[in-house]
Structures are given as C-alpha cells and as structure tokens.
N, C-alpha and C. Protein backbone atom coordinates (compact mmCIF):
# COMPACT_ATOMS: atom_id res chain seq x y z
N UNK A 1 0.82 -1.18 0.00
CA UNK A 1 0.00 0.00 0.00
C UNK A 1 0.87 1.26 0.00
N UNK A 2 1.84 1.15 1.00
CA UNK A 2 2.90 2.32 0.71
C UNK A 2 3.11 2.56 -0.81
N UNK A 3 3.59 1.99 -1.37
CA UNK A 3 4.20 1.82 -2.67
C UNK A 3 3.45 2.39 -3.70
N UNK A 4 1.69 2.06 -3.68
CA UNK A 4 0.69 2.65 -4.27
C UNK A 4 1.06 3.95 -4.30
N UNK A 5 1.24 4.66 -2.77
CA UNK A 5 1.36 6.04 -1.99
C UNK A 5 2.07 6.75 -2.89
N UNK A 6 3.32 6.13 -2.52
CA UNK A 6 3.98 6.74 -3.12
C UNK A 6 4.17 6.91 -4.36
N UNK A 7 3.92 6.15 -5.76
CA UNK A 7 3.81 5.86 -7.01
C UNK A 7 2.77 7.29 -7.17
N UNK A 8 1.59 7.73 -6.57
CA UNK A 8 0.47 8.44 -6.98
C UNK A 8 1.31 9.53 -6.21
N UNK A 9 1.47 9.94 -5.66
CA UNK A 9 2.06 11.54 -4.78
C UNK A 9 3.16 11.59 -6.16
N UNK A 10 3.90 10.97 -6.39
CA UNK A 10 5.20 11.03 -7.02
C UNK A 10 4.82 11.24 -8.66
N UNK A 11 4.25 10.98 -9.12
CA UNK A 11 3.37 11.55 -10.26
C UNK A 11 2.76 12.64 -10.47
N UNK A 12 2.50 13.18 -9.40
CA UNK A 12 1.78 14.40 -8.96
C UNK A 12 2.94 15.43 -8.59
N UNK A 13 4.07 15.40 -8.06
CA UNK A 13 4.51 16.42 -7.25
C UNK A 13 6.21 17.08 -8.61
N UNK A 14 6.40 18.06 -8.39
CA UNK A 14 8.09 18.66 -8.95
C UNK A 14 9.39 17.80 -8.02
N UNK A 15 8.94 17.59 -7.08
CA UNK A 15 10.11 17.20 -6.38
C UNK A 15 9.89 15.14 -6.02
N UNK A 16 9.88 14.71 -6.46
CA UNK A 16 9.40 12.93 -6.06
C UNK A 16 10.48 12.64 -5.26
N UNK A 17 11.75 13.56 -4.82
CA UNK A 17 12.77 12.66 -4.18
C UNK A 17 12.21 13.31 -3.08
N UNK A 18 11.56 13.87 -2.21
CA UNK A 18 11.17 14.21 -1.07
C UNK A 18 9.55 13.68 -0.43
N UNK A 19 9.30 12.89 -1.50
CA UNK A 19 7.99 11.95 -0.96
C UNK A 19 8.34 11.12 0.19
N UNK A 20 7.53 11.09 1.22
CA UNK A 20 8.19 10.13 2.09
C UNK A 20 6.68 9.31 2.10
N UNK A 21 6.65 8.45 2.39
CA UNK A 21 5.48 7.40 3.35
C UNK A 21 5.58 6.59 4.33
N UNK A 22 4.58 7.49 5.46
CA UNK A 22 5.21 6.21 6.43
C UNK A 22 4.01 5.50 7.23
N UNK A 23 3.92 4.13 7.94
CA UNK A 23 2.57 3.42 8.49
C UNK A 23 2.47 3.54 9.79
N UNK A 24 1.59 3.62 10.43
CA UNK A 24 1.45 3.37 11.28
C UNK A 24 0.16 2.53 11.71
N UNK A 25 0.21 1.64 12.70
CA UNK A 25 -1.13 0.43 12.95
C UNK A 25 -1.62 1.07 14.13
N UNK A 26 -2.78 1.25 14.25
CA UNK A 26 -3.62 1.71 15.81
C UNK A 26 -4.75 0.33 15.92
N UNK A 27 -5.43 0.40 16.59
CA UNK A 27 -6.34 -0.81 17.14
C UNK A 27 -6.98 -1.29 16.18
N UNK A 28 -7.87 -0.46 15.56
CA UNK A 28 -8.43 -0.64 14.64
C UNK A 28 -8.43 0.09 12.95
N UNK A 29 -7.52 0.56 12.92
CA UNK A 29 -7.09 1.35 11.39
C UNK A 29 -5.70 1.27 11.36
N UNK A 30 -5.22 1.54 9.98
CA UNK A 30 -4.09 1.79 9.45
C UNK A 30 -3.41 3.17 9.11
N UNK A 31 -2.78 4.20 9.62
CA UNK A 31 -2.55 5.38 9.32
C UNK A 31 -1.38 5.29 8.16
N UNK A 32 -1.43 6.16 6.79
CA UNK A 32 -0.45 6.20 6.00
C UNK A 32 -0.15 7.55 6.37
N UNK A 33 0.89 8.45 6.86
CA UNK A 33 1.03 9.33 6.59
C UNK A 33 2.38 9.92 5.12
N UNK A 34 1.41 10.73 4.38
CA UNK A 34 2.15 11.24 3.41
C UNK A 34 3.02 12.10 3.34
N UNK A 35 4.01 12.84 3.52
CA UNK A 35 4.87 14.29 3.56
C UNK A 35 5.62 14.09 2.35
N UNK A 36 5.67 15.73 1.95
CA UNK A 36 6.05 15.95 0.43
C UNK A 36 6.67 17.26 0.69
N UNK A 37 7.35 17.57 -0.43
CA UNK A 37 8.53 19.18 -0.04
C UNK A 37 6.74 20.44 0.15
N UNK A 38 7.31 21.42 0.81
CA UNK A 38 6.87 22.27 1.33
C UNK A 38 5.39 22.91 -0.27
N UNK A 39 6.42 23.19 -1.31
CA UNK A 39 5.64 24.03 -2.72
C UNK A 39 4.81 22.89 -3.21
N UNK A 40 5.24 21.31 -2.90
CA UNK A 40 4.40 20.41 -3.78
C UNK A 40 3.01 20.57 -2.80
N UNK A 41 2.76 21.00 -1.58
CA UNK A 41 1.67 20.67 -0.43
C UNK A 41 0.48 20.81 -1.86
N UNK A 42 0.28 22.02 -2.23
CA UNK A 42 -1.13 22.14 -2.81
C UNK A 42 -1.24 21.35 -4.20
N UNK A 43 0.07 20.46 -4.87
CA UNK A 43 -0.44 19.62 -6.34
C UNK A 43 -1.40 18.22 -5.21
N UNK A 44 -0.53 18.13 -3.71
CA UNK A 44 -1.27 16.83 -3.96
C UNK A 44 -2.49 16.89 -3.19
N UNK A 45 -3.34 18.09 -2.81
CA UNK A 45 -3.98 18.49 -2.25
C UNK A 45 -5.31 18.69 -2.80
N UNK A 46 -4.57 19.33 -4.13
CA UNK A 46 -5.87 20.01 -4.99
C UNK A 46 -6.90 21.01 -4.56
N UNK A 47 -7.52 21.27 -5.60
CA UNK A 47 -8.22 22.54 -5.06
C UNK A 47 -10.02 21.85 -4.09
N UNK A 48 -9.88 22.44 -3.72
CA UNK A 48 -11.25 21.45 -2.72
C UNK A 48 -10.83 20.36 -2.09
N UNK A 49 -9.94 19.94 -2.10
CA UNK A 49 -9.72 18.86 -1.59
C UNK A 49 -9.45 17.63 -2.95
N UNK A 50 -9.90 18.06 -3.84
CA UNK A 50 -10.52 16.70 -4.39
C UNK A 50 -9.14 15.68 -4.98
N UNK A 51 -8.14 15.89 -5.27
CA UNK A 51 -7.04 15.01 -5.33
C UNK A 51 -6.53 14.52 -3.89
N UNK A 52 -6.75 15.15 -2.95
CA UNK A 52 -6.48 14.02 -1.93
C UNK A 52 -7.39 13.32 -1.41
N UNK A 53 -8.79 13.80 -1.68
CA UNK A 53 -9.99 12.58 -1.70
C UNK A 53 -9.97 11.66 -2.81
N UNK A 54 -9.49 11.90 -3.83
CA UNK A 54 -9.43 11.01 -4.85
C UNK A 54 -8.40 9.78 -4.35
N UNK A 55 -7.02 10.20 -3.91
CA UNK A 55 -6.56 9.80 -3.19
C UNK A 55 -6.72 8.36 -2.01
N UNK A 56 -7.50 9.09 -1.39
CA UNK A 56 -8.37 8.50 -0.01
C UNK A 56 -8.87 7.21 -0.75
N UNK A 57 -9.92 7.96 -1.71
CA UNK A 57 -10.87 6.61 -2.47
C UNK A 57 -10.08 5.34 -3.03
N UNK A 58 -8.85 5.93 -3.79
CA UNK A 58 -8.25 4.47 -4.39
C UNK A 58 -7.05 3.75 -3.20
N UNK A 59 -6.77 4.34 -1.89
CA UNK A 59 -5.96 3.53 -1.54
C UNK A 59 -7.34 2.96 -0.78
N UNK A 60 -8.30 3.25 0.08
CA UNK A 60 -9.48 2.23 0.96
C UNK A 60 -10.10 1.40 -0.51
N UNK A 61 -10.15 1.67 -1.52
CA UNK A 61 -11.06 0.51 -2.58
C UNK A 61 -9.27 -0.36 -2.66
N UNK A 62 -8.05 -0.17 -2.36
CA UNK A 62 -6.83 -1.22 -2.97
C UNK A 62 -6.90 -1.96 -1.55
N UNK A 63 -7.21 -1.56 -0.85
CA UNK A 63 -7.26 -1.66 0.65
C UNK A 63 -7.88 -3.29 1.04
N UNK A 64 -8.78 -3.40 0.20
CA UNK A 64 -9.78 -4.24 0.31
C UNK A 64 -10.69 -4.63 1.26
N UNK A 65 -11.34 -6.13 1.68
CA UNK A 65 -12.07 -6.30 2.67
C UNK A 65 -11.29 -6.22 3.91
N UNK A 66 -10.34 -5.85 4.22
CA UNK A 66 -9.72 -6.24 5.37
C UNK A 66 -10.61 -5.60 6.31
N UNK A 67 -10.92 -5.87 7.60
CA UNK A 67 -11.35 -5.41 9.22
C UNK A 67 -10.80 -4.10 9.45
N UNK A 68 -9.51 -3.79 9.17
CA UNK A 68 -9.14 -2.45 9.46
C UNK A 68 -9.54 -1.51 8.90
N UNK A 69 -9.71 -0.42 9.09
CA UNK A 69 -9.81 0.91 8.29
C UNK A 69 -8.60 1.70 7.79
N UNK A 70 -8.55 2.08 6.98
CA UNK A 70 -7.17 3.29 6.10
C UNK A 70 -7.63 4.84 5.99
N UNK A 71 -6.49 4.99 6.49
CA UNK A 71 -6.33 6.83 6.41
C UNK A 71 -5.10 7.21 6.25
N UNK A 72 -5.33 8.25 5.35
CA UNK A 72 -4.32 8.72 4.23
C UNK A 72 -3.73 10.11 5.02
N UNK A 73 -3.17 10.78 5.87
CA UNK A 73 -3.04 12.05 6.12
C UNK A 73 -1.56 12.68 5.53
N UNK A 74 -1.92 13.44 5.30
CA UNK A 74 -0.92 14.75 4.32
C UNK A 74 -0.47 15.72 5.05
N UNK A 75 1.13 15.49 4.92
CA UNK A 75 1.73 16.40 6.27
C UNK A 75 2.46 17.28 5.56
C-alpha cells in the first residue's frame, strides 16, 4: 500500500525525491502518513480537496475487505 502512496504523490509532485510514506497500525485502522517538499503541499492536495480525496478513495477501494480501516493524512 505504501508503494501505491507513493507511485500516486510522485506523479503528482516537482520534487518525487522528497515523498516520504510512512505506516502506522492503531487498534483498529491503518494510518499512512504522506509528507512531500513544502511548494508540492497544494499539487497533492488540490483545489477542494478533491485530489487528496481522490486519493483516499483508491488507496481504501486497494485496501480491500480487510477489518481495518485506512487513512491517508498529508503532512
């Protein structure tokens, strides 16, 4: 799932060598957090939100049936 992360931010951003992704597991969800250089914040952001909801949507549908939940946050 990282790998997804990063493949889609890194397509999106001027700088791809400063993509980072990292996981974290809580009880019941999976946290991905995303960080990207400072000027890329608003390509992977988009305007309304809607590229990092777009975002959201294809890593929880790659995600699959699993029990846990996924969240994508953008630092």
């Amino acid at each position: 799932m990282k790998e997804l992360i990063e493949w889609i931010a890194c397509s999106l951003v001027d700088h791809p060598d400063q993509v980072k992704v990292t996981e974290r597991v809580a009880e019941d969800r999976v946290i991905y957090e995303l960080s990207v250089a400072k000027e890329d914040l608003g390509k992977v952001i988009g305007r309304q939100g809607r590229i990092a909801k777009a975002i959201r949507t294809v890593v929880s549908r790659a995600h699959g049936k699993e029990k846990k939940r996924v969240w994508v946050e953008i630092k």
